[in-house]
Protein backbone atom coordinates (compact mmCIF):
# COMPACT_ATOMS: atom_id res chain seq x y z
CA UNK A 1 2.26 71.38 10.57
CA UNK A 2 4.33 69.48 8.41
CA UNK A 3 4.22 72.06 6.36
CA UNK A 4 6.23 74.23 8.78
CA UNK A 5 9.17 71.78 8.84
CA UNK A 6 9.30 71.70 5.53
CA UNK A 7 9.48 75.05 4.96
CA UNK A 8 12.08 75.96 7.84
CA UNK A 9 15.27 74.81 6.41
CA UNK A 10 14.81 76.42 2.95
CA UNK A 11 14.34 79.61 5.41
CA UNK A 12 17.19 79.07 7.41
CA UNK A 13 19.70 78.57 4.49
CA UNK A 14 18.30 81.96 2.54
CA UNK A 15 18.50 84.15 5.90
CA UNK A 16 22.20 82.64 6.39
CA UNK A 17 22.88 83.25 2.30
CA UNK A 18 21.14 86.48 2.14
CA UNK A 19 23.69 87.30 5.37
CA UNK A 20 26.49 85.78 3.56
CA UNK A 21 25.88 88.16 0.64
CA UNK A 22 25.31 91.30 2.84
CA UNK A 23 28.37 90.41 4.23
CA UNK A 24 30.46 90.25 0.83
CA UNK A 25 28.94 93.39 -0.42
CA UNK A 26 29.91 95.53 2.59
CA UNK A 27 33.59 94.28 2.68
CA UNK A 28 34.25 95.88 -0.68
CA UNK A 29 35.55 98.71 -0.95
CA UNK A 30 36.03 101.58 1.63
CA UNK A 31 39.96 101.10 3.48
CA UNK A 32 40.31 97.99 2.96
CA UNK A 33 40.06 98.65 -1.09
CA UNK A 34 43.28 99.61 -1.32
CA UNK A 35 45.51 97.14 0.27
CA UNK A 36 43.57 94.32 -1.51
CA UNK A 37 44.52 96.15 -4.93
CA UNK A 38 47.85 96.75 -4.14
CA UNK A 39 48.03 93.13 -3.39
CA UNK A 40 46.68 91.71 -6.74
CA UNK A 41 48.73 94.44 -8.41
CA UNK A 42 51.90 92.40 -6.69
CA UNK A 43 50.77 89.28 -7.47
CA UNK A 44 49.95 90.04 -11.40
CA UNK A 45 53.40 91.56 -11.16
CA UNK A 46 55.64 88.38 -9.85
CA UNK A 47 53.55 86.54 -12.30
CA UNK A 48 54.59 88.79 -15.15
CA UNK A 49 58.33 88.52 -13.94
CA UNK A 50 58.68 85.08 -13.73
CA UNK A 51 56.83 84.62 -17.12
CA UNK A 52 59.44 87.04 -18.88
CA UNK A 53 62.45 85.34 -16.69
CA UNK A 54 61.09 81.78 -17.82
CA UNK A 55 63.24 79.62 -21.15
CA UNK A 56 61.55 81.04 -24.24
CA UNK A 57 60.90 78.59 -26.90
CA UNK A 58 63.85 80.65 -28.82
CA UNK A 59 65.98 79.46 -25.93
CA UNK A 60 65.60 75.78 -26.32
């Protein structure tokens, strides 16, 4: 039997991965698709702003 308890917590922590993974996969996409793209599309944008608003080299 010890080879049970060996064996159980390997088991547990693929079932919980595996379920972490299923988990991931199905939150892609579908409704919520959009609003996370529109939301990285923001962020790349402030980035891009401040970047181009920043001293230039040519400035200093």
């Amino acid at each position: 039997m010890d080879y049970v308890s060996a064996l159980v917590p390997p088991v547990v922590m693929a079932v919980f991965f595996i379920g972490l993974i299923v988990t991931i996969v199905k939150s892609q996409g579908g409704d919520k698709k959009a609003k996370e793209d529109a939301a990285v599309d923001a962020a790349i944008a402030r980035a891009e702003a401040a970047r181009q608003a920043g001293p230039q080299l040519s400035d200093i």
